[in-house]
N, C-alpha and C. Protein backbone atom coordinates (compact mmCIF):
# COMPACT_ATOMS: atom_id res chain seq x y z
N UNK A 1 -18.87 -1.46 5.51
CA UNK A 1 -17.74 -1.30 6.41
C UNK A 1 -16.52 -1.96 5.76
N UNK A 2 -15.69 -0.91 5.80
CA UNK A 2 -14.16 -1.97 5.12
C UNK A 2 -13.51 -2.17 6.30
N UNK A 3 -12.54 -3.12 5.87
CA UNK A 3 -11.57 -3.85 6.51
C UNK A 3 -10.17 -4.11 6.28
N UNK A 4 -9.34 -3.76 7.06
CA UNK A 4 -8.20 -3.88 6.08
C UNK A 4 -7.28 -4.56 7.20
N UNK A 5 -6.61 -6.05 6.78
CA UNK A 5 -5.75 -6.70 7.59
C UNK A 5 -4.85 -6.15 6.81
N UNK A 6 -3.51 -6.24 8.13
CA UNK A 6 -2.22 -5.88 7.59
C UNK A 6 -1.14 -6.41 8.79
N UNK A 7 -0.15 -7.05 8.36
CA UNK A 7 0.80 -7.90 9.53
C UNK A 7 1.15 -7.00 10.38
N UNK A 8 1.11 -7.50 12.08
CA UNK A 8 1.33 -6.21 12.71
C UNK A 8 1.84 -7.07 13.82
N UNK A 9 2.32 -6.08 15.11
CA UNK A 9 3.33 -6.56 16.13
C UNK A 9 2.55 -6.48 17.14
N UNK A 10 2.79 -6.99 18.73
CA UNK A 10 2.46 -6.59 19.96
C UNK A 10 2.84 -5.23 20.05
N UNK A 11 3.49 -4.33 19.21
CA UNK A 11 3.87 -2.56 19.53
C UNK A 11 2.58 -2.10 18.92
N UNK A 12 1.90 -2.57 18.15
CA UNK A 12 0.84 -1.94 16.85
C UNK A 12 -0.50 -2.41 17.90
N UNK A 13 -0.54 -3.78 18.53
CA UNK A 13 -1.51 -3.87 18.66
C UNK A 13 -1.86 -4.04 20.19
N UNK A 14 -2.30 -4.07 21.06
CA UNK A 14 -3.11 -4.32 22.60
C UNK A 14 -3.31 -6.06 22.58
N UNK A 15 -2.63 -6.50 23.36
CA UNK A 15 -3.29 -7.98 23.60
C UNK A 15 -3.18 -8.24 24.96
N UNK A 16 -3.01 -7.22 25.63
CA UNK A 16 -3.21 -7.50 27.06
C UNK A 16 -4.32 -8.17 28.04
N UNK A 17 -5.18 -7.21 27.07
CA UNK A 17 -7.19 -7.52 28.18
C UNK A 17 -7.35 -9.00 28.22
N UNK A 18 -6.38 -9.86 27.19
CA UNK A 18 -6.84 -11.29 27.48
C UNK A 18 -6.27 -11.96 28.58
N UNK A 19 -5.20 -11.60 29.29
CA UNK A 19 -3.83 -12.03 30.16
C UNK A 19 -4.70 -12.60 31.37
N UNK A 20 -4.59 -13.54 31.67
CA UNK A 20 -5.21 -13.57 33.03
C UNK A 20 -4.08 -13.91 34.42
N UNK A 21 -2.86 -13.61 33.91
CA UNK A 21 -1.92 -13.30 35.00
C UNK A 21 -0.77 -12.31 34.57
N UNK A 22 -0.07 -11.75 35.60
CA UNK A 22 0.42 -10.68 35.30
C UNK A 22 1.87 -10.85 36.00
N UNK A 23 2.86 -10.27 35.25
CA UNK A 23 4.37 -10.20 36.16
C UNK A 23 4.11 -9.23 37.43
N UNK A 24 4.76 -9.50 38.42
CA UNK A 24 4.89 -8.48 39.56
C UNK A 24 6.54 -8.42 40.12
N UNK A 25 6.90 -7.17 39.85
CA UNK A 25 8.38 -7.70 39.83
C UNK A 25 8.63 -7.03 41.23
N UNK A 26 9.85 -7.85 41.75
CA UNK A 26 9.90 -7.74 43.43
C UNK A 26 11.58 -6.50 42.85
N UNK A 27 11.15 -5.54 43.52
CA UNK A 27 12.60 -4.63 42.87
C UNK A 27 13.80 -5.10 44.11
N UNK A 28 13.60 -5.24 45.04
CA UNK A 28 14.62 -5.47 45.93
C UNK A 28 15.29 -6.60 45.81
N UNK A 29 15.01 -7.98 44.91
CA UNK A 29 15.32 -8.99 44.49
C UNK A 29 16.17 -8.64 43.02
N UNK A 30 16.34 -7.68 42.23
CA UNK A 30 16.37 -7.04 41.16
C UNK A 30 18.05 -6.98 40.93
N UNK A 31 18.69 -7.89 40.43
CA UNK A 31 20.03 -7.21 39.73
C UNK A 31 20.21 -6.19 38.34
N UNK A 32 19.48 -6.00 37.81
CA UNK A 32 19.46 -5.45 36.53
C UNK A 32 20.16 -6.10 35.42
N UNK A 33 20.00 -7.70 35.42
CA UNK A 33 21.31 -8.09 34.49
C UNK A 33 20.14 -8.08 33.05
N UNK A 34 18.97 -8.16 33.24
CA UNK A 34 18.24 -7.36 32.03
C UNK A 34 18.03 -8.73 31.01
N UNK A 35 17.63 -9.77 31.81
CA UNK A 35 17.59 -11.41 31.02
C UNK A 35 16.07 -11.41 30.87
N UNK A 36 15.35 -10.70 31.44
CA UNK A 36 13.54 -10.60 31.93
C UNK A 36 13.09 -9.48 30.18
N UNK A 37 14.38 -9.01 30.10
CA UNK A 37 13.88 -8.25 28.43
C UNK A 37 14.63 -8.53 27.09
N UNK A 38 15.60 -9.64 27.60
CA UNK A 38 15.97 -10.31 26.62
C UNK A 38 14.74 -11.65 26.15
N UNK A 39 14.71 -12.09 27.28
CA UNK A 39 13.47 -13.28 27.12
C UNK A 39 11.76 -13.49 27.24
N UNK A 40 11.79 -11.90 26.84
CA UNK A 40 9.98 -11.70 26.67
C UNK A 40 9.77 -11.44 25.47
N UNK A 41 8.85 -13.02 25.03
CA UNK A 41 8.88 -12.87 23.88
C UNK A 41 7.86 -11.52 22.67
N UNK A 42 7.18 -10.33 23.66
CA UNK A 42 6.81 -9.54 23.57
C UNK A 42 7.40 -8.31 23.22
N UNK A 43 8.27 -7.97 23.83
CA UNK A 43 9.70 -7.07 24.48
C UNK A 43 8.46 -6.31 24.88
N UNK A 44 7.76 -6.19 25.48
CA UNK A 44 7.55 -5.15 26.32
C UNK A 44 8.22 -5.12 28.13
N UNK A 45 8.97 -5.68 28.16
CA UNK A 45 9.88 -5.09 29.32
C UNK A 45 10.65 -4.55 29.03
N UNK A 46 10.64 -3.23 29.63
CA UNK A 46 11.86 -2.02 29.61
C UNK A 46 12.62 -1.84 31.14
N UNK A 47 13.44 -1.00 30.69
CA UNK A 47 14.35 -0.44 31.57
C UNK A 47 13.80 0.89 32.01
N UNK A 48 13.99 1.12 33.25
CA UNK A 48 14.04 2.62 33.69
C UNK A 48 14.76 3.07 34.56
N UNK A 49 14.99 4.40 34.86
CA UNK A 49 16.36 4.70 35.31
C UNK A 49 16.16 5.66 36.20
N UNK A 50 14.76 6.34 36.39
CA UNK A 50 13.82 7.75 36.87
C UNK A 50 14.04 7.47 38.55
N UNK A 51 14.78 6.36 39.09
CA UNK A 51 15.07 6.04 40.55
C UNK A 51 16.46 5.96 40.75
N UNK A 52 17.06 6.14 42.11
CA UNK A 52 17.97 6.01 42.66
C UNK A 52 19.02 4.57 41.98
N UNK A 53 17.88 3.49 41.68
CA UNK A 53 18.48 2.27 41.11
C UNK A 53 17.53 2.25 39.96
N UNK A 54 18.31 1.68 38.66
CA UNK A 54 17.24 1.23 37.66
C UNK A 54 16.54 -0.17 37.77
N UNK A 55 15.48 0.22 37.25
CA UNK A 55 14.58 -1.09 37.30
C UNK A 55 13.68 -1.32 35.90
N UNK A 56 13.32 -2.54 35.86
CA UNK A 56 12.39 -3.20 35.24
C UNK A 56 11.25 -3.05 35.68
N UNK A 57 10.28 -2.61 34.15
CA UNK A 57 8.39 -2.99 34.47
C UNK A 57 8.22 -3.42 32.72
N UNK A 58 6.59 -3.70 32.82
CA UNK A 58 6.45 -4.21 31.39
C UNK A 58 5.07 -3.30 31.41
N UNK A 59 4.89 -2.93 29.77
CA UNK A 59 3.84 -2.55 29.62
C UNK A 59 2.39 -3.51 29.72
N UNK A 60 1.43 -3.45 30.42
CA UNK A 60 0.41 -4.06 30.90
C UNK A 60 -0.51 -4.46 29.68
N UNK A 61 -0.62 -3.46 29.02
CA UNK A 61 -1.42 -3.04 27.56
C UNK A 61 -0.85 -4.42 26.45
N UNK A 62 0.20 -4.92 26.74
CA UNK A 62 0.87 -5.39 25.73
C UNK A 62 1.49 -7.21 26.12
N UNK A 63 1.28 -7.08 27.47
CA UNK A 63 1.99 -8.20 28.36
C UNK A 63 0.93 -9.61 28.35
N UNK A 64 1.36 -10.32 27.71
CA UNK A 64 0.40 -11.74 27.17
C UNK A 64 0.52 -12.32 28.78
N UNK A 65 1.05 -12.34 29.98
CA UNK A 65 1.13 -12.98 30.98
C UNK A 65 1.41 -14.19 30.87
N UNK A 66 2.41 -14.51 29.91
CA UNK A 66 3.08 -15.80 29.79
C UNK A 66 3.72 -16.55 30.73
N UNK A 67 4.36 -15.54 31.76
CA UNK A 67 4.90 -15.86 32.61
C UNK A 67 6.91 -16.42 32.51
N UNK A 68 7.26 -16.32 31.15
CA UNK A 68 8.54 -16.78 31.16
C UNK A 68 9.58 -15.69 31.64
N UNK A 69 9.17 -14.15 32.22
CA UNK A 69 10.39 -13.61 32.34
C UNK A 69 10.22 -14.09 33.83
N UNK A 70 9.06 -14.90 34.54
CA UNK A 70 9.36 -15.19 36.05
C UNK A 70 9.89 -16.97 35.87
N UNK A 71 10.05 -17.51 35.39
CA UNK A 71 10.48 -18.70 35.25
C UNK A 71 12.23 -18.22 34.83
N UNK A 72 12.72 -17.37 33.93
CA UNK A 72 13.48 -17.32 33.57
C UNK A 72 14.60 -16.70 34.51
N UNK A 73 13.79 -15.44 35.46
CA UNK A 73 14.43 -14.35 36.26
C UNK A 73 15.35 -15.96 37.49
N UNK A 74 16.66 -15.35 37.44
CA UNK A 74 17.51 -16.35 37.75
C UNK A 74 17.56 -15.96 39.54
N UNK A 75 17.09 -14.81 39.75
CA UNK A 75 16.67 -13.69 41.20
C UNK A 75 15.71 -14.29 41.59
N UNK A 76 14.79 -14.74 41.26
CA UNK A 76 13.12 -14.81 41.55
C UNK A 76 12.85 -13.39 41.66
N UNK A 77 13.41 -12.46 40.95
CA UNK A 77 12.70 -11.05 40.76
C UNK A 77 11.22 -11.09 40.24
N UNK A 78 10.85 -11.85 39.83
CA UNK A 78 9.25 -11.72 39.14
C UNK A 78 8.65 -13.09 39.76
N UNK A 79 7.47 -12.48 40.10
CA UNK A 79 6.94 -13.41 40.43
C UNK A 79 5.19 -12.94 39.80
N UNK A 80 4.52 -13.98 39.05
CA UNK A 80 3.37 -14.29 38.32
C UNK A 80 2.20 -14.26 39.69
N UNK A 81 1.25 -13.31 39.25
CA UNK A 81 0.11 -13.35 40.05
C UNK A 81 -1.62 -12.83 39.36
N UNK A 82 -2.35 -13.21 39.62
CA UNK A 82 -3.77 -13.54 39.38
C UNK A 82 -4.05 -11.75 38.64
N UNK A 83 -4.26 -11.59 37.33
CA UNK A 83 -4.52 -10.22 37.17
C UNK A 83 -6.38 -10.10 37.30
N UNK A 84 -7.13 -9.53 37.83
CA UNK A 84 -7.81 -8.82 38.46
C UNK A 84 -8.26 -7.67 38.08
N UNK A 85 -8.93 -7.26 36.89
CA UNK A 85 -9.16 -6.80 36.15
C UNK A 85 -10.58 -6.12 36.65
């Protein structure tokens, strides 16, 4: 069996399944000033726009559950809860 390491990103790779908490973002608390995807040190929080108002989600697949875009969110838009897998 070969093996081949090669330097790679949270976009290349899945490190989610280890997270044992997860962002839950409250949208009605939500300004969009977009500080929750400046300060994940992942960037998997995006923008979307597919609603009446745009909002923030993060990809799950990719989201270490660090918890700093809910410490950081200046709204209490995010709030950290038990992922349940």
């Amino acid at each position: 069996m070969k093996i081949t390491v090669q330097p790679s990103t949270s976009i290349t790779n899945k490190t989610g399944f280890w997270r044992t908490n997860r962002p839950k973002f409250i949208y009605e608390k939500c300004t969009s000033c977009g500080i929750c995807t400046r300060i994940c040190p992942e960037g998997v929080i995006k923008k979307f726009s597919d609603k009446a108002k745009p909002y923030y989600d993060c990809d799950l697949d990719f989201c270490k559950g660090c918890g700093l875009c809910a410490v950081e969110c200046p709204f209490k838009a995010i709030e950290m809860e038990l992922d349940e897998k």
